[in-house]
PDB file of N, CA and C in Angstrom:
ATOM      1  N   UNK A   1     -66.258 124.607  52.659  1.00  0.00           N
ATOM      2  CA  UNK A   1     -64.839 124.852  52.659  1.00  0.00           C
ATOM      3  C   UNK A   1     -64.334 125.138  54.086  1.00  0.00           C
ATOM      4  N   UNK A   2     -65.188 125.653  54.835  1.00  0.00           N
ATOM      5  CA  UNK A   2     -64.834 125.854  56.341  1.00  0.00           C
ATOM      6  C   UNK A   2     -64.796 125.072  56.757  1.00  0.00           C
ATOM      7  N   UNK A   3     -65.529 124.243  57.218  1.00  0.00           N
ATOM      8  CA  UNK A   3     -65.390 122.773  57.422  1.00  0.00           C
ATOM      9  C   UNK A   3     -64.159 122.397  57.148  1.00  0.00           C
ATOM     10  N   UNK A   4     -63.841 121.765  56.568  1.00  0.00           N
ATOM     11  CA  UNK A   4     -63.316 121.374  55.608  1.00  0.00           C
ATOM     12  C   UNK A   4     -61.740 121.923  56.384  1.00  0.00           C
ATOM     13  N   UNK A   5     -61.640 123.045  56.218  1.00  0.00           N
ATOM     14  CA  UNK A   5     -60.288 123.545  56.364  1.00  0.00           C
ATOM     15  C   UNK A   5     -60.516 123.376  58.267  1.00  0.00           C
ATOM     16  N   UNK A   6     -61.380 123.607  58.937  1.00  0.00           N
ATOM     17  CA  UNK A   6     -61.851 123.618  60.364  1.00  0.00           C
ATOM     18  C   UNK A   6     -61.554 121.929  60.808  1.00  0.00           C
ATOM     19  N   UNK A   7     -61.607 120.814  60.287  1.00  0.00           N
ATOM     20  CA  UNK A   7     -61.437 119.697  59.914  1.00  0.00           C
ATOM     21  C   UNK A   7     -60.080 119.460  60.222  1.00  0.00           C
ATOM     22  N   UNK A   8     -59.497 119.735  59.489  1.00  0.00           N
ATOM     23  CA  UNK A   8     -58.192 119.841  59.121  1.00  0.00           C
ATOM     24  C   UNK A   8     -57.018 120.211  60.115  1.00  0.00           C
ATOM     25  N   UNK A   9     -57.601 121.481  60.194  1.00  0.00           N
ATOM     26  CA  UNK A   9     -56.613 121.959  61.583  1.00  0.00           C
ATOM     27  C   UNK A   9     -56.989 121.667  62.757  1.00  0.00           C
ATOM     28  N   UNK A  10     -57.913 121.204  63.454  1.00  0.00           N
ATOM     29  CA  UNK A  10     -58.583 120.751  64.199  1.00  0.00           C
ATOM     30  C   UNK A  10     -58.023 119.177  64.567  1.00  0.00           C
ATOM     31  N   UNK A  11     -58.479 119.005  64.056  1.00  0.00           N
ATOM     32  CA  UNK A  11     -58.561 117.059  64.132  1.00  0.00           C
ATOM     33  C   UNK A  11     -57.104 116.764  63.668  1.00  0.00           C
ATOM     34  N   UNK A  12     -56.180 117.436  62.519  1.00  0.00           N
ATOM     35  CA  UNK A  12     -55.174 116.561  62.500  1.00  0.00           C
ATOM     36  C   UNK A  12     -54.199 117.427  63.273  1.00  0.00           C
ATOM     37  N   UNK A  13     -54.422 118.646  63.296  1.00  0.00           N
ATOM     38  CA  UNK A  13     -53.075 119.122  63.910  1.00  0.00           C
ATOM     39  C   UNK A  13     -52.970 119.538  65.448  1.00  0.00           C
ATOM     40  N   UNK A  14     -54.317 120.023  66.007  1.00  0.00           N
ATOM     41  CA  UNK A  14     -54.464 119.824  67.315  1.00  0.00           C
ATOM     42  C   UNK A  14     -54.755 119.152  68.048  1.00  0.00           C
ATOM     43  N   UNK A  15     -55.470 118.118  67.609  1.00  0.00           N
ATOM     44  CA  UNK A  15     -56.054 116.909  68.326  1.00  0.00           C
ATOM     45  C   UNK A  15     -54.951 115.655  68.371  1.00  0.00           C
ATOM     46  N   UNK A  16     -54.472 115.622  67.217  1.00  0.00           N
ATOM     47  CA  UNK A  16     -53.649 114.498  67.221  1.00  0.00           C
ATOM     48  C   UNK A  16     -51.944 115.068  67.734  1.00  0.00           C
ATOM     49  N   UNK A  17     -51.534 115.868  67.382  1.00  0.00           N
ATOM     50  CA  UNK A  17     -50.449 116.330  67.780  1.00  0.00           C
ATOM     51  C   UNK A  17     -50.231 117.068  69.473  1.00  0.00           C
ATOM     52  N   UNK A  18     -51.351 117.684  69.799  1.00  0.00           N
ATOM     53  CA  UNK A  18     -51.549 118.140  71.615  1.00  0.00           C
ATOM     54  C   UNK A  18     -52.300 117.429  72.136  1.00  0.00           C
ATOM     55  N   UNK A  19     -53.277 117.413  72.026  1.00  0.00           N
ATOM     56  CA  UNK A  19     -54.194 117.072  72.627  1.00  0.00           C
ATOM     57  C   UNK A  19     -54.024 115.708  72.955  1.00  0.00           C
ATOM     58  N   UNK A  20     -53.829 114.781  72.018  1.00  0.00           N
ATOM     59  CA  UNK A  20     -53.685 113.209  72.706  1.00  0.00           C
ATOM     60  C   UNK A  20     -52.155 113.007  73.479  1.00  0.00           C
ATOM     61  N   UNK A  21     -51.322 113.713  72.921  1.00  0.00           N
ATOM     62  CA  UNK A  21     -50.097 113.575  74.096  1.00  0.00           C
ATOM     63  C   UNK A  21     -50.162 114.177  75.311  1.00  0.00           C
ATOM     64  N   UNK A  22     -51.338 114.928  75.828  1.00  0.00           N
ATOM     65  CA  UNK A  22     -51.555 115.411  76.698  1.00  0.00           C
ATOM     66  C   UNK A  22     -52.431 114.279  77.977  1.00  0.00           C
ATOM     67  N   UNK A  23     -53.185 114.023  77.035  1.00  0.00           N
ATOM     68  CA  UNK A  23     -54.210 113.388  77.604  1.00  0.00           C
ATOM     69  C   UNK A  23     -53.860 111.737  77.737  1.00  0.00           C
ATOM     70  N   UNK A  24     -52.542 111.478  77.093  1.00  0.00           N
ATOM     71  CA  UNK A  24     -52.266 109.873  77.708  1.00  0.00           C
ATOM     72  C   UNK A  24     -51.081 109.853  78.316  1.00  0.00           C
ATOM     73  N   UNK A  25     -50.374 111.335  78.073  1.00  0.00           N
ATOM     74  CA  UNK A  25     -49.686 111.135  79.411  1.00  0.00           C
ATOM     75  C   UNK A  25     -49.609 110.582  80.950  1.00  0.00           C
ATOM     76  N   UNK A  26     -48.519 109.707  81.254  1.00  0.00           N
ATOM     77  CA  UNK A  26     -48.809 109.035  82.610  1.00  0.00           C
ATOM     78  C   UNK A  26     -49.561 107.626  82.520  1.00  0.00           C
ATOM     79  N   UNK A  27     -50.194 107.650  81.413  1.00  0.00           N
ATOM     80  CA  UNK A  27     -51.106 106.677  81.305  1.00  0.00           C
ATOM     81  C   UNK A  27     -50.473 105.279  81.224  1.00  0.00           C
ATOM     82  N   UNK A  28     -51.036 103.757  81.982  1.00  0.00           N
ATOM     83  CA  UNK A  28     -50.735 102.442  82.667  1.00  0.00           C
ATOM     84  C   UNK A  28     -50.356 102.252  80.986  1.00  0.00           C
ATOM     85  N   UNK A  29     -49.469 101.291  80.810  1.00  0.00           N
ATOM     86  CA  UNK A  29     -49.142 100.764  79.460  1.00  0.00           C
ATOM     87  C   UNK A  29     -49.942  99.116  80.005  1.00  0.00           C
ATOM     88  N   UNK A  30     -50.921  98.377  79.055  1.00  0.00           N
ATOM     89  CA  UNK A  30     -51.109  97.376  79.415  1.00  0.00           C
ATOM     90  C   UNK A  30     -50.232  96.308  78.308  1.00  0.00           C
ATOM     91  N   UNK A  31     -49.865  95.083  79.054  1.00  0.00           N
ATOM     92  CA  UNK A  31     -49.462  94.445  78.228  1.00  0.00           C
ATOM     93  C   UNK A  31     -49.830  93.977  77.038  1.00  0.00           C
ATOM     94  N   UNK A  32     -49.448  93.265  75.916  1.00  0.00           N
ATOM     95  CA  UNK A  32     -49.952  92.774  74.800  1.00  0.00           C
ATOM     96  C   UNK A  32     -51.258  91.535  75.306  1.00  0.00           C
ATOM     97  N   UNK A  33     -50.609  90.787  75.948  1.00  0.00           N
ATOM     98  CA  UNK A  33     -51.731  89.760  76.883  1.00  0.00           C
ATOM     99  C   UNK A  33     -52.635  90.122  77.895  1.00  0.00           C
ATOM    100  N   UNK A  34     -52.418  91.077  77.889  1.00  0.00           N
ATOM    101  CA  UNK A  34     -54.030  91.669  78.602  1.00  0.00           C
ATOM    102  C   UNK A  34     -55.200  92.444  77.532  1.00  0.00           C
ATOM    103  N   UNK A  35     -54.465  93.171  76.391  1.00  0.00           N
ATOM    104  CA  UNK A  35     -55.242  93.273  75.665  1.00  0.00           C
ATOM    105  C   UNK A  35     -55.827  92.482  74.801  1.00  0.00           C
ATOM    106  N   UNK A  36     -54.984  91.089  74.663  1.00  0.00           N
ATOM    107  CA  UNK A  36     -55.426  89.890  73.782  1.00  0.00           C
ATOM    108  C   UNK A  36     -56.524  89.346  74.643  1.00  0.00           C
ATOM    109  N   UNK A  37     -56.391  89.295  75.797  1.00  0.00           N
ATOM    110  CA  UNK A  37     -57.657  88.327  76.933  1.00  0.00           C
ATOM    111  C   UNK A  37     -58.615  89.609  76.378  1.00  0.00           C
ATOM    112  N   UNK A  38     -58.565  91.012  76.867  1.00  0.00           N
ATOM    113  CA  UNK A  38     -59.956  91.550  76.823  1.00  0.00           C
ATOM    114  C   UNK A  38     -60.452  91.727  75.398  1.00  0.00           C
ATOM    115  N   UNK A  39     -59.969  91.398  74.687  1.00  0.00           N
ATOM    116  CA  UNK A  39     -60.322  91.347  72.837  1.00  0.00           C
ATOM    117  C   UNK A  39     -61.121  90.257  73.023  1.00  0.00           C
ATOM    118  N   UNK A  40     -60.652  88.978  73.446  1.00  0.00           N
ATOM    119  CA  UNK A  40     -61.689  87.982  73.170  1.00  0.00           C
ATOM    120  C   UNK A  40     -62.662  88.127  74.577  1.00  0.00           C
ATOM    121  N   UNK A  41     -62.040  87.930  75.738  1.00  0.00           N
ATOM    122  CA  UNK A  41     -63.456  87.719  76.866  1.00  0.00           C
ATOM    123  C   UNK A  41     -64.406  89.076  76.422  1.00  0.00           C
ATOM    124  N   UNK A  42     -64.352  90.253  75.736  1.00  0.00           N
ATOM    125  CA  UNK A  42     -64.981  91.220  75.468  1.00  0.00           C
ATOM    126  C   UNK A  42     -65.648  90.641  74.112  1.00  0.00           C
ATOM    127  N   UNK A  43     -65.205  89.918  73.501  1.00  0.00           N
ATOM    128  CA  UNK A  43     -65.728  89.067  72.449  1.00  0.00           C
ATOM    129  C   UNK A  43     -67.429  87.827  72.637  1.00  0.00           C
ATOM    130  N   UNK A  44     -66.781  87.472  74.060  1.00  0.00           N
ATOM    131  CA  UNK A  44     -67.340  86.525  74.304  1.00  0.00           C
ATOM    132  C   UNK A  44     -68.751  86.935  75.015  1.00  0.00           C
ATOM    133  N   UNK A  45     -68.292  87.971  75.833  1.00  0.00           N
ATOM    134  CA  UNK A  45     -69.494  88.749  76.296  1.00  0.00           C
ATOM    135  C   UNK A  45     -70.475  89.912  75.975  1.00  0.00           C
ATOM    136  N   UNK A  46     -69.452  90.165  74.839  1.00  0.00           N
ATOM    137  CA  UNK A  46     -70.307  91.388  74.128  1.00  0.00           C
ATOM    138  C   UNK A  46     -70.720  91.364  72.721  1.00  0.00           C
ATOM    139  N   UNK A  47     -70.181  90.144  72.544  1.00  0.00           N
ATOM    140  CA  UNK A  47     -70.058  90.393  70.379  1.00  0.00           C
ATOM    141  C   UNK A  47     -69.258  90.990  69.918  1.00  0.00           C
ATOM    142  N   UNK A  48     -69.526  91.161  68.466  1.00  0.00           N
ATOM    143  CA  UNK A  48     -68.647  91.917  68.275  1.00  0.00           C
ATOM    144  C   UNK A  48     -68.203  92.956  68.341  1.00  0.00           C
ATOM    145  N   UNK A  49     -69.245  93.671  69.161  1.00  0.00           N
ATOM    146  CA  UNK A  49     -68.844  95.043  69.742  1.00  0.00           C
ATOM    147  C   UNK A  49     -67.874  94.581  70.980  1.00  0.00           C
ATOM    148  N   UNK A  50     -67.608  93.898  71.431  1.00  0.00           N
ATOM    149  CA  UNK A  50     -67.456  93.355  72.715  1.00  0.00           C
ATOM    150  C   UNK A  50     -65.626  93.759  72.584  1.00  0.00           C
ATOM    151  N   UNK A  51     -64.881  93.697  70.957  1.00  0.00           N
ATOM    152  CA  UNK A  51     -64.080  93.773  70.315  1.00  0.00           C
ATOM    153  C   UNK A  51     -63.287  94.802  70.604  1.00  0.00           C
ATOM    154  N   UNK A  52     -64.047  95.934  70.986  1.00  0.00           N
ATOM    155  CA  UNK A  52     -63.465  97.681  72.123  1.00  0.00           C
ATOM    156  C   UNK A  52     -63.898  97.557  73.179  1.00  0.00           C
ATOM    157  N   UNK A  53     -65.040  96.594  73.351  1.00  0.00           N
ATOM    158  CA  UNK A  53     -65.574  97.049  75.230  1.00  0.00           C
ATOM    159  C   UNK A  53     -64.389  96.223  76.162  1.00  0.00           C
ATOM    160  N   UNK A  54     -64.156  95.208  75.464  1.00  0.00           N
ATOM    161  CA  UNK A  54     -62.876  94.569  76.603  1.00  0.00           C
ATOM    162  C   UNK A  54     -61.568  95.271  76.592  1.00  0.00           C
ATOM    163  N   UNK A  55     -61.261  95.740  75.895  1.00  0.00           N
ATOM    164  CA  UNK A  55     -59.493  96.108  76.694  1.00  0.00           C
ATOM    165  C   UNK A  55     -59.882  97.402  77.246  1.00  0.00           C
ATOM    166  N   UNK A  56     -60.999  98.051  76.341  1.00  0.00           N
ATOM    167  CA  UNK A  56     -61.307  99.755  77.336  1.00  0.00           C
ATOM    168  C   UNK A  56     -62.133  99.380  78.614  1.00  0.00           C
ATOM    169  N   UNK A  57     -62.815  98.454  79.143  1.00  0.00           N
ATOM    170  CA  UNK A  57     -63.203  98.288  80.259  1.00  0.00           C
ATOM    171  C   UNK A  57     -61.970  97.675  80.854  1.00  0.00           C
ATOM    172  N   UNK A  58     -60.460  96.432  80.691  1.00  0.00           N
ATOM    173  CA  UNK A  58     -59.639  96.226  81.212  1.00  0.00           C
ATOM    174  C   UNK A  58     -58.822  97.636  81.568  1.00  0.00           C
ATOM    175  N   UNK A  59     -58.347  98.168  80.775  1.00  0.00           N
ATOM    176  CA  UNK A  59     -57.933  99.719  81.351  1.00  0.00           C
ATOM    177  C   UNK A  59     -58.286 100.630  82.100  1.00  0.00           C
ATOM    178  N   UNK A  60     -59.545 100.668  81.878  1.00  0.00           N
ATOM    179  CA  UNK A  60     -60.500 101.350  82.991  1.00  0.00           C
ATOM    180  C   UNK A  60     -60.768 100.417  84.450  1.00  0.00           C
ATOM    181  N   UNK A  61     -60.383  99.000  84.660  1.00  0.00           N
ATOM    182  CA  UNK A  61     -60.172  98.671  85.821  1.00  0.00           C
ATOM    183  C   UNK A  61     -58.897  98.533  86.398  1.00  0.00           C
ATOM    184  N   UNK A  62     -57.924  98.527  85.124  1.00  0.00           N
ATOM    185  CA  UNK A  62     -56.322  98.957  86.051  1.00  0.00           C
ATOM    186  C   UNK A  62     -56.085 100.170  86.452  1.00  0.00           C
ATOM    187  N   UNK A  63     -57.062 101.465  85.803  1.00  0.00           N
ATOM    188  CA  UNK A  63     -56.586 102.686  86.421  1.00  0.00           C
ATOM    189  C   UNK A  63     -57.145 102.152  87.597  1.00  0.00           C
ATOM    190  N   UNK A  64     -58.359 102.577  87.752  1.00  0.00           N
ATOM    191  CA  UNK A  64     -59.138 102.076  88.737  1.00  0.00           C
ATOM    192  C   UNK A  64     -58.649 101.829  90.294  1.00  0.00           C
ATOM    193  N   UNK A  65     -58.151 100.423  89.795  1.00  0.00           N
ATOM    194  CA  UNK A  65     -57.399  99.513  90.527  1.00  0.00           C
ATOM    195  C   UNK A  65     -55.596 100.193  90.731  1.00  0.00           C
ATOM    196  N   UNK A  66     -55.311 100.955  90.202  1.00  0.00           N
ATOM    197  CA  UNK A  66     -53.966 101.479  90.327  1.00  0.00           C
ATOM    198  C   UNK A  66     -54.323 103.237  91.127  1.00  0.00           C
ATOM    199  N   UNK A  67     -55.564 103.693  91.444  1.00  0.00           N
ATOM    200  CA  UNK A  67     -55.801 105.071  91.953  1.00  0.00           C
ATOM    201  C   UNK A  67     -56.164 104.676  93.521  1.00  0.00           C
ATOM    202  N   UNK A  68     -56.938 103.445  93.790  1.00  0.00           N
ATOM    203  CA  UNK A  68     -57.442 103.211  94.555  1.00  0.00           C
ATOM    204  C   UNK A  68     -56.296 102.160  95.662  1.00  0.00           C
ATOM    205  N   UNK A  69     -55.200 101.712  94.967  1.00  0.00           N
ATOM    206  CA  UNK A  69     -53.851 101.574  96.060  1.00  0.00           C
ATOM    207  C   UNK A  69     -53.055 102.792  96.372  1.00  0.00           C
ATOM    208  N   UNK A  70     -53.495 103.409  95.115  1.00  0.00           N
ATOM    209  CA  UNK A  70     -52.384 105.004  95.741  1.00  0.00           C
ATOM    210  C   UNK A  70     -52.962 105.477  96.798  1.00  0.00           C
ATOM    211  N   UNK A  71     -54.108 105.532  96.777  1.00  0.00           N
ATOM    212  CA  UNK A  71     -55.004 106.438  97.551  1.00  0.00           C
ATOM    213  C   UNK A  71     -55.020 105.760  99.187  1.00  0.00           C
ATOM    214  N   UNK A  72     -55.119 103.858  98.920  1.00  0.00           N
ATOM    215  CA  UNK A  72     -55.048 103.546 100.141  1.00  0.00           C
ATOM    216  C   UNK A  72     -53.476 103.713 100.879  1.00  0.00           C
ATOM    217  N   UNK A  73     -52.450 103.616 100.043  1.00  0.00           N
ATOM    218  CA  UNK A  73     -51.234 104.013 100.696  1.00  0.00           C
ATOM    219  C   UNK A  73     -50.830 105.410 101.287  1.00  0.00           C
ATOM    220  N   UNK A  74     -51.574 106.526 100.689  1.00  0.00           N
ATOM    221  CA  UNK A  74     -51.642 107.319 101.246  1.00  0.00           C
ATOM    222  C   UNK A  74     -52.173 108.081 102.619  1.00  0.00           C
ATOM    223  N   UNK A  75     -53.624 107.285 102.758  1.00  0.00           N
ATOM    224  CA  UNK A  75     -53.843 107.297 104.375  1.00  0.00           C
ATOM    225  C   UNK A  75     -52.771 106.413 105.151  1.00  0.00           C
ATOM    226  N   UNK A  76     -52.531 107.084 106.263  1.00  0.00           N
ATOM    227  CA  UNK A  76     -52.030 106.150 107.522  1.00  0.00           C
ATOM    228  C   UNK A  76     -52.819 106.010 108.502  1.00  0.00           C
ATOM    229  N   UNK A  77     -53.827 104.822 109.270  1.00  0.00           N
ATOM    230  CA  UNK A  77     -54.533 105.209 110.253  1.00  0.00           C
ATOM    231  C   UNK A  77     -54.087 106.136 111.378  1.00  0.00           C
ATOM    232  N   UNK A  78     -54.986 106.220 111.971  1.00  0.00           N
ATOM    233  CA  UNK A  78     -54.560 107.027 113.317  1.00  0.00           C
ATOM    234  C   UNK A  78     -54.380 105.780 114.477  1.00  0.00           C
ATOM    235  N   UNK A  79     -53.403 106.146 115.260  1.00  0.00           N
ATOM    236  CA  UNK A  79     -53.174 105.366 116.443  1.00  0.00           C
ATOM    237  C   UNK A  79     -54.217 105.009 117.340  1.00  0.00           C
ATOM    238  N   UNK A  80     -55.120 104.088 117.566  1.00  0.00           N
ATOM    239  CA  UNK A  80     -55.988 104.221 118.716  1.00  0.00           C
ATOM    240  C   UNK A  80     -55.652 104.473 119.911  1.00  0.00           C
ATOM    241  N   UNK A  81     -56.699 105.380 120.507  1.00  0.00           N
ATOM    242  CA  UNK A  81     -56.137 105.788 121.493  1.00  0.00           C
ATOM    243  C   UNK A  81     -55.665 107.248 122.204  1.00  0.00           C
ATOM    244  N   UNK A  82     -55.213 107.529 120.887  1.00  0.00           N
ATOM    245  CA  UNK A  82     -54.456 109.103 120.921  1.00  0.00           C
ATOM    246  C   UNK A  82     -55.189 110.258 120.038  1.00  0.00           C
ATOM    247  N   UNK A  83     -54.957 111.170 120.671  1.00  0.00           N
ATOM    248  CA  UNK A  83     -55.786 112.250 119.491  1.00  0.00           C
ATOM    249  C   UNK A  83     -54.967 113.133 119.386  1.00  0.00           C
TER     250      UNK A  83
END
């Protein structure tokens, strides 16, 4: 019964109601056609598991790929020359 009721409040009311609006906040929206390519090329390369590994490995290379321009726009070199 603990369970059960631990279950309950847990998983539907904190997890789904805080916890995931927390945690996809900010988060890249990918298009419908990027998740259709990584459904099948994740298809093609993985099976049918391949079916979640492609759009969660495509997402995981647009953050990726979207942390790693912030990051380069954020340095400015230094002038050669000058210190």
């Amino acid at each position: 019964m603990f369970l059960f009721a631990w279950g309950m409040v847990v998983t539907s009311i904190l997890a789904d109601n805080v916890l995931r609006p927390m945690l996809i906040r900010g988060a890249e929206e990918l298009s419908t056609l990027v998740v259709f390519l990584g459904v099948f090329g994740g298809l093609a390369a993985f099976g049918l598991l391949g079916i979640f590994i492609g759009p969660v490995a495509l997402a995981l290379a647009a953050t990726l790929l979207g942390a790693m321009r912030r990051a380069a726009s954020d340095t400015s070199p230094e002038p050669v020359g000058q210190s």
